[in-house]
PDB file of N, CA and C in Angstrom:
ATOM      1  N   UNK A   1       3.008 -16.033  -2.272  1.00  0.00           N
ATOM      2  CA  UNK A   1       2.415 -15.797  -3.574  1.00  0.00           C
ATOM      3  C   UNK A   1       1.107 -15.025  -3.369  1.00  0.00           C
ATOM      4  N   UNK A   2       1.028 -13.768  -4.124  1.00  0.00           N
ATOM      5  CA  UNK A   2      -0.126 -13.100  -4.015  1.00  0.00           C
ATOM      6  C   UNK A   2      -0.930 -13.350  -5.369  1.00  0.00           C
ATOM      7  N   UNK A   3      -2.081 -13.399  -5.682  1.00  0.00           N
ATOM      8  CA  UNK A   3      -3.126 -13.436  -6.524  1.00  0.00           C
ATOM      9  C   UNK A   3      -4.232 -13.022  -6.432  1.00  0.00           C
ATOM     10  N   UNK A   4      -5.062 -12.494  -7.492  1.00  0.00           N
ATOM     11  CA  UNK A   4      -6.271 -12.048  -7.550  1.00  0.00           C
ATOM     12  C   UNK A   4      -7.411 -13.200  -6.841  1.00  0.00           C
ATOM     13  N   UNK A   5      -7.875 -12.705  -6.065  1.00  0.00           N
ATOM     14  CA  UNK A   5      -9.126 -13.527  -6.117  1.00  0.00           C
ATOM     15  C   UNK A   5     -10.502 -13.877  -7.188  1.00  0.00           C
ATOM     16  N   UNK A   6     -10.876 -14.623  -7.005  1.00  0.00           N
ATOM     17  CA  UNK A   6     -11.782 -15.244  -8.136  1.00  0.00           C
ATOM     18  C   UNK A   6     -12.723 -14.019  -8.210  1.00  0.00           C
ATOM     19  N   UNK A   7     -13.427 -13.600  -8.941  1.00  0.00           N
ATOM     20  CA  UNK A   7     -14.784 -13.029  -9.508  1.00  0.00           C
ATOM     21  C   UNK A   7     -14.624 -11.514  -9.469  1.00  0.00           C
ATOM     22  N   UNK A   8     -13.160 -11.588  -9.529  1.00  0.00           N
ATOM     23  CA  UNK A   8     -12.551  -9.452 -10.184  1.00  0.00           C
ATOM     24  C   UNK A   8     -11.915  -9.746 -11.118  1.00  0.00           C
ATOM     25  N   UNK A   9     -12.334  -8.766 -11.648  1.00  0.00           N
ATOM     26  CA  UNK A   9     -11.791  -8.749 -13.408  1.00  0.00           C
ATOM     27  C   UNK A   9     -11.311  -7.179 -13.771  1.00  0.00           C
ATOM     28  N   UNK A  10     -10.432  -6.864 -14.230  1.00  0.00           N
ATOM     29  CA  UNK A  10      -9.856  -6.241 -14.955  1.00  0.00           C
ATOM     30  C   UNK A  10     -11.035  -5.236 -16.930  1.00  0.00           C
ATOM     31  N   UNK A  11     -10.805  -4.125 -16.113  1.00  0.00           N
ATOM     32  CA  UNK A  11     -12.105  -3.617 -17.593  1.00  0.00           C
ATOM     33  C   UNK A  11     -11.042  -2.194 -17.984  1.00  0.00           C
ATOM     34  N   UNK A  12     -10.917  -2.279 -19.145  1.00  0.00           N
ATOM     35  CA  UNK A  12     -10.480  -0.749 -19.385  1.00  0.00           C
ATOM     36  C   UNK A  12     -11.956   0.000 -20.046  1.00  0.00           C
ATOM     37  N   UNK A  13     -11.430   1.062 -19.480  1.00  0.00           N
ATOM     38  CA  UNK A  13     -12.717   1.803 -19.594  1.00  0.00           C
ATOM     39  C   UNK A  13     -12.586   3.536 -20.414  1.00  0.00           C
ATOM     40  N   UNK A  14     -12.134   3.732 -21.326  1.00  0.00           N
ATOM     41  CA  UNK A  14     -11.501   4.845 -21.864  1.00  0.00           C
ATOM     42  C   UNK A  14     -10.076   5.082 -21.759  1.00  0.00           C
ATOM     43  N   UNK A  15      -9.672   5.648 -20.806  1.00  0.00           N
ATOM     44  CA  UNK A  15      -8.049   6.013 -20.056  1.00  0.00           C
ATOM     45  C   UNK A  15      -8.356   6.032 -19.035  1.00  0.00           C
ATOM     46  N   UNK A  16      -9.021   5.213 -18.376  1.00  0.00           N
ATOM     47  CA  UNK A  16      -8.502   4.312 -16.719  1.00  0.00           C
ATOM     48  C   UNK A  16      -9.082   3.042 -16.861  1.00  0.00           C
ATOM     49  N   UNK A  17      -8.549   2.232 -16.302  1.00  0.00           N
ATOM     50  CA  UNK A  17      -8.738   1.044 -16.180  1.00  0.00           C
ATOM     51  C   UNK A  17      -9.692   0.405 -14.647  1.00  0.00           C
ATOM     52  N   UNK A  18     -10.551  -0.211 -14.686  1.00  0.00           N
ATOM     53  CA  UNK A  18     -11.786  -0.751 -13.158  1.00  0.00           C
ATOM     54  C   UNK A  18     -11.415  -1.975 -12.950  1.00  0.00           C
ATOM     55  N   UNK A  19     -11.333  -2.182 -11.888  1.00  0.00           N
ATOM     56  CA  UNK A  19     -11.455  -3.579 -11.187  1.00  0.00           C
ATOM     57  C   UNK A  19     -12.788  -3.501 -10.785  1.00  0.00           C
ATOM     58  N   UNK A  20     -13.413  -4.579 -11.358  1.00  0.00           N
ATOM     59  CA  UNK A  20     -14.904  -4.754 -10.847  1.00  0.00           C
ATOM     60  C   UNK A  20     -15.301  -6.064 -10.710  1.00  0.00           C
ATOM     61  N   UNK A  21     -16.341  -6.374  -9.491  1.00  0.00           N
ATOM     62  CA  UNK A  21     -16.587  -7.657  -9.328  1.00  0.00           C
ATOM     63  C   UNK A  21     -17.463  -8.213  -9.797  1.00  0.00           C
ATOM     64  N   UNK A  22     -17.439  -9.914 -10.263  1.00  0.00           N
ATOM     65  CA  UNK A  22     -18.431 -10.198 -10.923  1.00  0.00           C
ATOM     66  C   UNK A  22     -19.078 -11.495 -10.380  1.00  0.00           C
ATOM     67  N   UNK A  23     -20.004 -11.790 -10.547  1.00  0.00           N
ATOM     68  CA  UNK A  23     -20.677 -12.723  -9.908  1.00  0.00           C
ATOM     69  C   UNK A  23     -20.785 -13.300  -8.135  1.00  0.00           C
ATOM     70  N   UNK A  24     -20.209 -14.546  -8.200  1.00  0.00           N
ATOM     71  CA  UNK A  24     -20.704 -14.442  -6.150  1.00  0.00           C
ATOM     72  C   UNK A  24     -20.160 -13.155  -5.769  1.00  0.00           C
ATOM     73  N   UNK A  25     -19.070 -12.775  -6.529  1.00  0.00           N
ATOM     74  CA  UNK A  25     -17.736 -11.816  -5.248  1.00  0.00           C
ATOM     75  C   UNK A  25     -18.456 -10.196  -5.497  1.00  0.00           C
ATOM     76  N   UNK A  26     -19.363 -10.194  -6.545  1.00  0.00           N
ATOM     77  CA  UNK A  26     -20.073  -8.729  -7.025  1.00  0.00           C
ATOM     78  C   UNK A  26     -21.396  -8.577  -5.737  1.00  0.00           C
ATOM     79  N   UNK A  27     -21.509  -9.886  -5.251  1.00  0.00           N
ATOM     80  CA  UNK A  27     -22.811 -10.104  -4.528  1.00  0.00           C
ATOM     81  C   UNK A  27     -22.189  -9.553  -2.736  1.00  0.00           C
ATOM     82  N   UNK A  28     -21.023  -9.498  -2.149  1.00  0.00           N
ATOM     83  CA  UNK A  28     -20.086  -9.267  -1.206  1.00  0.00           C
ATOM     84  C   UNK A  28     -19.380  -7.818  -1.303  1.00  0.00           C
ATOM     85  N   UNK A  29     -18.995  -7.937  -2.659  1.00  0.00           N
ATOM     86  CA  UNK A  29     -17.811  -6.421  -3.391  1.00  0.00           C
ATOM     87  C   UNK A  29     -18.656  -5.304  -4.173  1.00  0.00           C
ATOM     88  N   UNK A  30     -19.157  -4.042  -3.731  1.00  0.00           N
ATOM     89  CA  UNK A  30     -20.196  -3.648  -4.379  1.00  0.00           C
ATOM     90  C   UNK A  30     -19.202  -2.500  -5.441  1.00  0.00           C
ATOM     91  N   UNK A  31     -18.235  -2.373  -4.746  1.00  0.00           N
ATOM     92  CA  UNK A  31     -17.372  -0.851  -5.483  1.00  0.00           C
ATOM     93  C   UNK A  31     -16.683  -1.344  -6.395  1.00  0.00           C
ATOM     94  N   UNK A  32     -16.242  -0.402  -7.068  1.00  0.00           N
ATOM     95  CA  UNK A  32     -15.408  -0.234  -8.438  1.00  0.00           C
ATOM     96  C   UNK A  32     -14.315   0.219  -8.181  1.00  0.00           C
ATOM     97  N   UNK A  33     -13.122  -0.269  -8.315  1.00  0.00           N
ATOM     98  CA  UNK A  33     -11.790   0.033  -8.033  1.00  0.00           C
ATOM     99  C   UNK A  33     -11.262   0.872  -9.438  1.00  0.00           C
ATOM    100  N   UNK A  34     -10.693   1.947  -9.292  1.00  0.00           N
ATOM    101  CA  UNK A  34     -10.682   2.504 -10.432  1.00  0.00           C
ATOM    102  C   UNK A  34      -8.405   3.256 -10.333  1.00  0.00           C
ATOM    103  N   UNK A  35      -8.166   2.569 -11.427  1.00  0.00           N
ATOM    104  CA  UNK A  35      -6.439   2.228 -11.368  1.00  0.00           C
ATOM    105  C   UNK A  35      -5.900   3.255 -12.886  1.00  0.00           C
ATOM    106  N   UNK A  36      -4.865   3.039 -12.919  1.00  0.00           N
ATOM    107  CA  UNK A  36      -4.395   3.540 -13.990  1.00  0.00           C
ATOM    108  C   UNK A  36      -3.411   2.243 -14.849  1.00  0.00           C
ATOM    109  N   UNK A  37      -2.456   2.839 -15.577  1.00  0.00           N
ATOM    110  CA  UNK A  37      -1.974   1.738 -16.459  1.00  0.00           C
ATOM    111  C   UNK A  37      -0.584   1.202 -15.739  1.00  0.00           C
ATOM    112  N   UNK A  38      -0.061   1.846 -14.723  1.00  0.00           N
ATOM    113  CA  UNK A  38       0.907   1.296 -14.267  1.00  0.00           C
ATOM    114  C   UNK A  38       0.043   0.049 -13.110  1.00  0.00           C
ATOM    115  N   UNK A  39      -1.336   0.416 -12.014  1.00  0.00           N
ATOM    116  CA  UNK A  39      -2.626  -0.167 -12.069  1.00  0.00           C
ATOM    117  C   UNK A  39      -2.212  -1.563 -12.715  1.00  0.00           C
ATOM    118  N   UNK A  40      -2.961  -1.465 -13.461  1.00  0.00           N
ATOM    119  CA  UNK A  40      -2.927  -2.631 -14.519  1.00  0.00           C
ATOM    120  C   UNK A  40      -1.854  -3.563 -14.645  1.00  0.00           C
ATOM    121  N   UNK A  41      -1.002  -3.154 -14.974  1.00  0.00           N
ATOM    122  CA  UNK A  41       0.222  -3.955 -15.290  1.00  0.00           C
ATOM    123  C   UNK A  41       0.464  -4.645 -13.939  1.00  0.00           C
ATOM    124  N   UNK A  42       0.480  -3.854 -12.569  1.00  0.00           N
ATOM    125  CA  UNK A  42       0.269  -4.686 -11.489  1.00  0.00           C
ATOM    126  C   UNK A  42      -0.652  -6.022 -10.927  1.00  0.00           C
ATOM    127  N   UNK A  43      -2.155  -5.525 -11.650  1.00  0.00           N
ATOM    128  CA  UNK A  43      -3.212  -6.638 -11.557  1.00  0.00           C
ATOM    129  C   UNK A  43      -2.992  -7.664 -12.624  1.00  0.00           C
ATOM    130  N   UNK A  44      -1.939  -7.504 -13.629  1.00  0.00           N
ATOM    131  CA  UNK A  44      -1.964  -8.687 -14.885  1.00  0.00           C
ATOM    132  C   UNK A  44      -0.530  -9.192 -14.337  1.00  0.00           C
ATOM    133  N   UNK A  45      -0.155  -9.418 -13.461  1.00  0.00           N
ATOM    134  CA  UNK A  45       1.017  -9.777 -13.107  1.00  0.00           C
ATOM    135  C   UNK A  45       0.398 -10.712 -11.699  1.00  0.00           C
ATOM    136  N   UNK A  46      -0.634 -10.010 -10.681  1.00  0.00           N
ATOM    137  CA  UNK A  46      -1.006 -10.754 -10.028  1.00  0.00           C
ATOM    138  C   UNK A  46      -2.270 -11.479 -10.246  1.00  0.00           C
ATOM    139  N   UNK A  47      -2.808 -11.875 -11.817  1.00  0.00           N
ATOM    140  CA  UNK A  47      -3.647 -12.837 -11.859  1.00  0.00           C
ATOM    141  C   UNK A  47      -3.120 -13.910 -12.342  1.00  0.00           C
ATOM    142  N   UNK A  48      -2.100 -13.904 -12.188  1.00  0.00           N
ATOM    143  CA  UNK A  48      -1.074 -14.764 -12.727  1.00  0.00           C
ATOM    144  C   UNK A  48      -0.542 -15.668 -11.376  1.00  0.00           C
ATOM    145  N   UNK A  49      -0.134 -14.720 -10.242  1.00  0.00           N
ATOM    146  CA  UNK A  49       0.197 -15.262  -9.161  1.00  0.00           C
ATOM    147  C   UNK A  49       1.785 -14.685  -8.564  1.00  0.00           C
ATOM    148  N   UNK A  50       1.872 -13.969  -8.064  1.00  0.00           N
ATOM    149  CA  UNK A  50       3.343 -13.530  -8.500  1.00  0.00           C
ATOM    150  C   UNK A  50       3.788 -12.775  -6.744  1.00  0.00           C
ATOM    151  N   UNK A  51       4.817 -12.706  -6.241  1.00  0.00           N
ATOM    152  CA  UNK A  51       5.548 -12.165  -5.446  1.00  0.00           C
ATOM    153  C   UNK A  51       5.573 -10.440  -5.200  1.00  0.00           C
ATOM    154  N   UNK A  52       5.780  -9.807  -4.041  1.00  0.00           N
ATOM    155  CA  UNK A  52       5.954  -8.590  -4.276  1.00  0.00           C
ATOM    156  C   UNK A  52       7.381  -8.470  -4.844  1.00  0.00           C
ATOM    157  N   UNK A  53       8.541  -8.958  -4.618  1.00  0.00           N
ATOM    158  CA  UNK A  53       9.731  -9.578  -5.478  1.00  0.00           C
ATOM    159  C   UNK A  53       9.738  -9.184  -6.675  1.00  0.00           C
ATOM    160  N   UNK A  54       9.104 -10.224  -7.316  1.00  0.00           N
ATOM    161  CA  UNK A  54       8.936 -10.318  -8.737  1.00  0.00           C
ATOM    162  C   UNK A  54       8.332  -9.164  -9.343  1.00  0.00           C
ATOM    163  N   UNK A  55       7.281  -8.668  -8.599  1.00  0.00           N
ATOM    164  CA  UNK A  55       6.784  -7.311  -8.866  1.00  0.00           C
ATOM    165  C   UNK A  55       7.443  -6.491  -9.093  1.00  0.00           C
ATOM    166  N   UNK A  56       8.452  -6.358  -8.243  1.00  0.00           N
ATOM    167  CA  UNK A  56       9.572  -5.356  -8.079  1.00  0.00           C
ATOM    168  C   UNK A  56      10.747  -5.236  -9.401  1.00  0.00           C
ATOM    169  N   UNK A  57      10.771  -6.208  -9.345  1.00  0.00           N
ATOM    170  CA  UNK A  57      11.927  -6.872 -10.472  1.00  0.00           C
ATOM    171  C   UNK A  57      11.480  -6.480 -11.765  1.00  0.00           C
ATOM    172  N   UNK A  58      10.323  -6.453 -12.034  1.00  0.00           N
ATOM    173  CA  UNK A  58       9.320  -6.409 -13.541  1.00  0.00           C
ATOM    174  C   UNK A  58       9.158  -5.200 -13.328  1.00  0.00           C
ATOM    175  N   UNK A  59       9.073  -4.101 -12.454  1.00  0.00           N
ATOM    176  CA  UNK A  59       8.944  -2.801 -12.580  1.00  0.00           C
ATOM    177  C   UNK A  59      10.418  -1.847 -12.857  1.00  0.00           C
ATOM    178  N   UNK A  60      11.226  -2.710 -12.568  1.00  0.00           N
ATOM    179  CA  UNK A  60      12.215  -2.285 -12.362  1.00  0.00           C
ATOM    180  C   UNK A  60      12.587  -2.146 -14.083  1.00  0.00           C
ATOM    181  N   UNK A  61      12.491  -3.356 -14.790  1.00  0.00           N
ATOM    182  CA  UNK A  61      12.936  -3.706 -16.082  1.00  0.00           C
ATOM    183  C   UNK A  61      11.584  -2.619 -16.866  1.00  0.00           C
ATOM    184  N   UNK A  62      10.413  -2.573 -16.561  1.00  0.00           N
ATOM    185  CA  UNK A  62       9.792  -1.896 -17.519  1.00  0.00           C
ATOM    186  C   UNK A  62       9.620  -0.201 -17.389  1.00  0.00           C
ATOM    187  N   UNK A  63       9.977  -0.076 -16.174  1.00  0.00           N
ATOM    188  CA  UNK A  63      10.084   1.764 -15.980  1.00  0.00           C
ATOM    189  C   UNK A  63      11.369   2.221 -15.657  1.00  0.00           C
ATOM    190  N   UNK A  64      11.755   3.118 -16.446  1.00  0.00           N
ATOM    191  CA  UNK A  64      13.050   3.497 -16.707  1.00  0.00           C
ATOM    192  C   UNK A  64      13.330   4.821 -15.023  1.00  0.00           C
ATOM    193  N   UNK A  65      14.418   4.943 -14.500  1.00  0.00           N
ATOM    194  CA  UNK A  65      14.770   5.955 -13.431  1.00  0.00           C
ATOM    195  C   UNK A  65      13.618   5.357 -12.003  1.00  0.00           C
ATOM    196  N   UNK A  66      13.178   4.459 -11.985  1.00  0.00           N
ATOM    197  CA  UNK A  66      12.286   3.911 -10.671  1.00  0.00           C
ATOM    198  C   UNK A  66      13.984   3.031  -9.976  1.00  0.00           C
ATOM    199  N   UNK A  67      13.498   3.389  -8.699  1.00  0.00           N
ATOM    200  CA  UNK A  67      14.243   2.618  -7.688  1.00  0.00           C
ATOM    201  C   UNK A  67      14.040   1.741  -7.250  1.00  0.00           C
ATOM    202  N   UNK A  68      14.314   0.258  -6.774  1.00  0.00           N
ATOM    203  CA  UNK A  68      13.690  -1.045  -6.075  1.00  0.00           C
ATOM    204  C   UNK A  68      12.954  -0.102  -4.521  1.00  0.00           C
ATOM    205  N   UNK A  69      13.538   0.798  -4.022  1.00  0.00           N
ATOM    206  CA  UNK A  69      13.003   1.074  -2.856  1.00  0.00           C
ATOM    207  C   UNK A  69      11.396   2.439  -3.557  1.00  0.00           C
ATOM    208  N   UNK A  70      11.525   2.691  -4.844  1.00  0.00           N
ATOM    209  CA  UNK A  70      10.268   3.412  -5.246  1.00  0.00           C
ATOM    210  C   UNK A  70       9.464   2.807  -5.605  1.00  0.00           C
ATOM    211  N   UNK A  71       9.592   1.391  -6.572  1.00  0.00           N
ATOM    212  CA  UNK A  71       9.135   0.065  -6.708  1.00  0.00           C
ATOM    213  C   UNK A  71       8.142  -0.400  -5.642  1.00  0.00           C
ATOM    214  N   UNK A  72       9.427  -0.642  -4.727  1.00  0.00           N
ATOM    215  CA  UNK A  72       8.277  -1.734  -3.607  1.00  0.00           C
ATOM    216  C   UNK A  72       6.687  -0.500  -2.829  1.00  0.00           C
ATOM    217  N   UNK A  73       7.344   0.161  -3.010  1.00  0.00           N
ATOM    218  CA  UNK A  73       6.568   1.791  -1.910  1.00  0.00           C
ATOM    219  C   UNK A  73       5.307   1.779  -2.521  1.00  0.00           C
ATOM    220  N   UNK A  74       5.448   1.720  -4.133  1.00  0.00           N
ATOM    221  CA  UNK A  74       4.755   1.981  -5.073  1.00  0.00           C
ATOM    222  C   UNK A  74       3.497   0.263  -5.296  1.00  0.00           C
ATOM    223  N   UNK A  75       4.211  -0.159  -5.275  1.00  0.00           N
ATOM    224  CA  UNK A  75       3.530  -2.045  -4.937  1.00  0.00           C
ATOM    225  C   UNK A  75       2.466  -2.037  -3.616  1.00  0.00           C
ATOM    226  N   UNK A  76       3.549  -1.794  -2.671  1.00  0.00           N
ATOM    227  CA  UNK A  76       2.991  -1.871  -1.524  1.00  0.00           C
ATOM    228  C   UNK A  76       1.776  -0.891  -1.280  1.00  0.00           C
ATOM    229  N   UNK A  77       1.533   0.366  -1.713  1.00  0.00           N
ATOM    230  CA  UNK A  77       0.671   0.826  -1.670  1.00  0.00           C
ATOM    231  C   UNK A  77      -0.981   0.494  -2.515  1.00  0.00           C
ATOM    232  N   UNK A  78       0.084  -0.175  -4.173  1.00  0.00           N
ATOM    233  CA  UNK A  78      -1.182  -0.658  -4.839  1.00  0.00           C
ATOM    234  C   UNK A  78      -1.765  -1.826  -3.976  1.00  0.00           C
ATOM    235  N   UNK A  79      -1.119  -2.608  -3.525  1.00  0.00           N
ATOM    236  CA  UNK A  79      -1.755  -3.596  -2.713  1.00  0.00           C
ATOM    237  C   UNK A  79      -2.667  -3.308  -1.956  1.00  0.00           C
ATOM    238  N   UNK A  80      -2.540  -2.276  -0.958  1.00  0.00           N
ATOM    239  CA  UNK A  80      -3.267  -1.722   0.349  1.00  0.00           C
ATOM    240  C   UNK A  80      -4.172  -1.274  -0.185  1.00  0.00           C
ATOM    241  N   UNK A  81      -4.563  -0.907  -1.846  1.00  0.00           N
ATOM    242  CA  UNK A  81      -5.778  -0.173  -1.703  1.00  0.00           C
ATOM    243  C   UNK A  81      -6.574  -1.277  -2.910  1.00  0.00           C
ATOM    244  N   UNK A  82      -5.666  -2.128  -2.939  1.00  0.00           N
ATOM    245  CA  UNK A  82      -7.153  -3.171  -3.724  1.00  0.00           C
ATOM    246  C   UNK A  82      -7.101  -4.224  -2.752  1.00  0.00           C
ATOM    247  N   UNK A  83      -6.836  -4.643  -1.256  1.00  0.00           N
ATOM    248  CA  UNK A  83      -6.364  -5.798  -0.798  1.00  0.00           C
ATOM    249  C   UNK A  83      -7.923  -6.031  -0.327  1.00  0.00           C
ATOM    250  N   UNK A  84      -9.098  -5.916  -0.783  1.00  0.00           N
ATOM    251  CA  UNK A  84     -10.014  -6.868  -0.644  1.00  0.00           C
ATOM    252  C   UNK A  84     -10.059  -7.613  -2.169  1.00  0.00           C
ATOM    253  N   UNK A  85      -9.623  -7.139  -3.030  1.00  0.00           N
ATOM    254  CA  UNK A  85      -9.552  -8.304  -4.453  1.00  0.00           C
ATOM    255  C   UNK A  85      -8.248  -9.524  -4.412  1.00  0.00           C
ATOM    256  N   UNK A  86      -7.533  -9.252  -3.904  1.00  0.00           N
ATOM    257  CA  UNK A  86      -5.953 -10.427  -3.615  1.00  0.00           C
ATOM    258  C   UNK A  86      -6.184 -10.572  -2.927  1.00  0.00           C
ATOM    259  N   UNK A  87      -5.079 -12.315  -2.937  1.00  0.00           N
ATOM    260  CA  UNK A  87      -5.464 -13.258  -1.370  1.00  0.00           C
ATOM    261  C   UNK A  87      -4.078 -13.938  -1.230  1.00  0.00           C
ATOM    262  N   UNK A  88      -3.359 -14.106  -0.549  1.00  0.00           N
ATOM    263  CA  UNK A  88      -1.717 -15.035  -0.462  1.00  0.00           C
ATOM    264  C   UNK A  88      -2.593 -16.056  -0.733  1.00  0.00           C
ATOM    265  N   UNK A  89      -1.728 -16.798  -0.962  1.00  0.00           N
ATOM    266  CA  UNK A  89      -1.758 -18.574  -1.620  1.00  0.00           C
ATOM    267  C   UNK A  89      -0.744 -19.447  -1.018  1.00  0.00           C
TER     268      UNK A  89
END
């Protein structure tokens, strides 16, 4: 199970969306993660707590012509570039 860690939050900000840290984790995390809306839908899925699996599965059902193998590529990469905000559980 992957999940957000405590003290990042989710901000839309015009037409992109920030991961920014707030409190102890703002005092450790100084940058601004800056995502788009497919982004998003990934981080509201893992503040929830959720699988790369399940990820997959929910991308699959909400974007039309994506592949489970463009899916995971596409996961796996959002992961790698916010993986100081998520933590396995």
């Amino acid at each position: 199970m992957i999940r957000t860690k405590e003290g990042f939050i989710l901000q839309k900000m015009l037409d992109a969306y920030m991961i920014i840290a707030i409190g102890k984790a703002g005092e450790q995390f100084h940058d601004i993660l800056k995502t788009n809306e497919t982004g998003a839908f990934y981080w509201r899925m893992l503040q929830k707590g959720t699988t790369v699996e399940e990820m997959v599965e929910e991308s699959l059902q909400r974007f039309e012509n994506l592949s489970a193998e463009e899916a995971r590529e596409d996961i796996e990469a959002f992961l790698q570039s916010i993986a100081d905000t998520v933590e396995e559980a």
